[in-house]
Protein backbone atom coordinates (compact mmCIF):
# COMPACT_ATOMS: atom_id res chain seq x y z
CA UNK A 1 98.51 85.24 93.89
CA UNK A 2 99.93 87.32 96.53
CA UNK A 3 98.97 87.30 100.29
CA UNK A 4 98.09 90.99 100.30
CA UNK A 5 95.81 90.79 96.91
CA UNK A 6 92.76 90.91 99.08
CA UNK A 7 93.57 94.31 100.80
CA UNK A 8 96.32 95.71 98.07
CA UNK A 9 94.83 99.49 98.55
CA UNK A 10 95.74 99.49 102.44
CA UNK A 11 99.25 98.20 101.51
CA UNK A 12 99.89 100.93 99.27
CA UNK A 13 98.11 103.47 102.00
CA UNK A 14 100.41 101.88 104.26
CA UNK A 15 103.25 102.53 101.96
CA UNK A 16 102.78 106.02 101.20
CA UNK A 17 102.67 107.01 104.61
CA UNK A 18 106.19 105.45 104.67
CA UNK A 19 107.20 107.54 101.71
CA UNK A 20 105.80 110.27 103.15
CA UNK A 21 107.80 109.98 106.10
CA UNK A 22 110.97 109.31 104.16
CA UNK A 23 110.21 112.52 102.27
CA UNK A 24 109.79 114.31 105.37
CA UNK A 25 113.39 113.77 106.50
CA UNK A 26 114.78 115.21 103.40
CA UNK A 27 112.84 118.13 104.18
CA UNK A 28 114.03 118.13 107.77
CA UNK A 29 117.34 117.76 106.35
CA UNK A 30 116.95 120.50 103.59
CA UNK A 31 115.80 122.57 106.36
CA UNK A 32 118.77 122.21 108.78
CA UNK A 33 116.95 120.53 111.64
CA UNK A 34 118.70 119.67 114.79
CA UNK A 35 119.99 116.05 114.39
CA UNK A 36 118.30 114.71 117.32
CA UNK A 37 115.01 115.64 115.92
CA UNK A 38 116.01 113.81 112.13
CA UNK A 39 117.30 110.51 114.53
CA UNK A 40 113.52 110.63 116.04
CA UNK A 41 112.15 110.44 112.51
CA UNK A 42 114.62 107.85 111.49
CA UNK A 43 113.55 106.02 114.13
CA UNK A 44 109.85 106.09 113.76
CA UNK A 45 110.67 105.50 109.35
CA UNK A 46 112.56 102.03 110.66
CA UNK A 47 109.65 101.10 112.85
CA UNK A 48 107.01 101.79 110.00
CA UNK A 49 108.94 100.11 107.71
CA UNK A 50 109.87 96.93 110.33
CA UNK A 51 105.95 97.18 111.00
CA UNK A 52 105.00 96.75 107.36
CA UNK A 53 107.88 93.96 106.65
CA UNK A 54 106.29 91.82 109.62
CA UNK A 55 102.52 92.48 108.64
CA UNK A 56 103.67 91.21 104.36
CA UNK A 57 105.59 87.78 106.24
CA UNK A 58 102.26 87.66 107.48
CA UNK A 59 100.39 87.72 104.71
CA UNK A 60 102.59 85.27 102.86
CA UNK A 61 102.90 82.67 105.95
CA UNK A 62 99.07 82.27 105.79
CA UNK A 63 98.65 82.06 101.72
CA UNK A 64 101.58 81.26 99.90
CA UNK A 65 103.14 79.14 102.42
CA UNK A 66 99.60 78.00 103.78
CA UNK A 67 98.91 76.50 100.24
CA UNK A 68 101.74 75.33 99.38
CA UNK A 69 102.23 73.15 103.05
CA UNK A 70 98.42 72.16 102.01
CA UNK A 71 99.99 70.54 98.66
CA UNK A 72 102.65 69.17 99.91
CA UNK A 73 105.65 67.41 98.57
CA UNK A 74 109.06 69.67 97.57
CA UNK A 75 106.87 72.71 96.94
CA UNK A 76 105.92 72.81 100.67
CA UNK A 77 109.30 72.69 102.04
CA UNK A 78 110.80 74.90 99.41
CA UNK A 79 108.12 77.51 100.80
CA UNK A 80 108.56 76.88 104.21
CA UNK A 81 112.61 77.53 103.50
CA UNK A 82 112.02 80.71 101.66
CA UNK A 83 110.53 81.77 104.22
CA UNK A 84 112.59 81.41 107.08
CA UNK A 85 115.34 82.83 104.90
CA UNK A 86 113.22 85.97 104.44
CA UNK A 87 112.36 85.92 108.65
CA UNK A 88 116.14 85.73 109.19
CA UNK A 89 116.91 88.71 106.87
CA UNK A 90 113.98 90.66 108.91
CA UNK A 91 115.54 89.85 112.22
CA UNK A 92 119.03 90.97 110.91
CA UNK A 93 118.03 94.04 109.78
């Protein structure tokens, strides 16, 4: 089961405030807004977004890769390699 099953409603909250903000730069866009302004929002979509990515690695460090390290054996390392694969792509983007 996923890390975020317990509190699934305030990751989709969480999500459509991204969306929201997403759909507010095509508007800005639509609009003609000075490019400065659109950068700002870009800026504050990436951080949401960043935000949200760390706060799911989160999630799955302390259940997925919490129960499988509590198992042991191939499983456990498997998890604890998918996982820094997914930190690294994180930190890259």
């Amino acid at each position: 089961m996923p890390g975020y099953t317990s509190h699934k409603d305030d990751v989709l909250k969480r999500l459509r405030r991204i969306e929201g903000q997403v759909r507010g730069l095509q508007r800005m866009v639509e609009e003609g807004t000075y490019c400065i302004d659109v950068l700002t929002q870009i800026s504050a979509a990436t951080k949401a977004l960043q935000s949200f990515g760390l706060t799911m690695m989160e999630d799955h460090l302390h259940s997925c890769v919490a129960d499988a390290i509590a198992e042991g054996g191939d499983q456990a390392r498997g998890k604890v390699e998918e996982a820094s694969r997914a930190i690294a792509r994180l930190v890259r983007s």
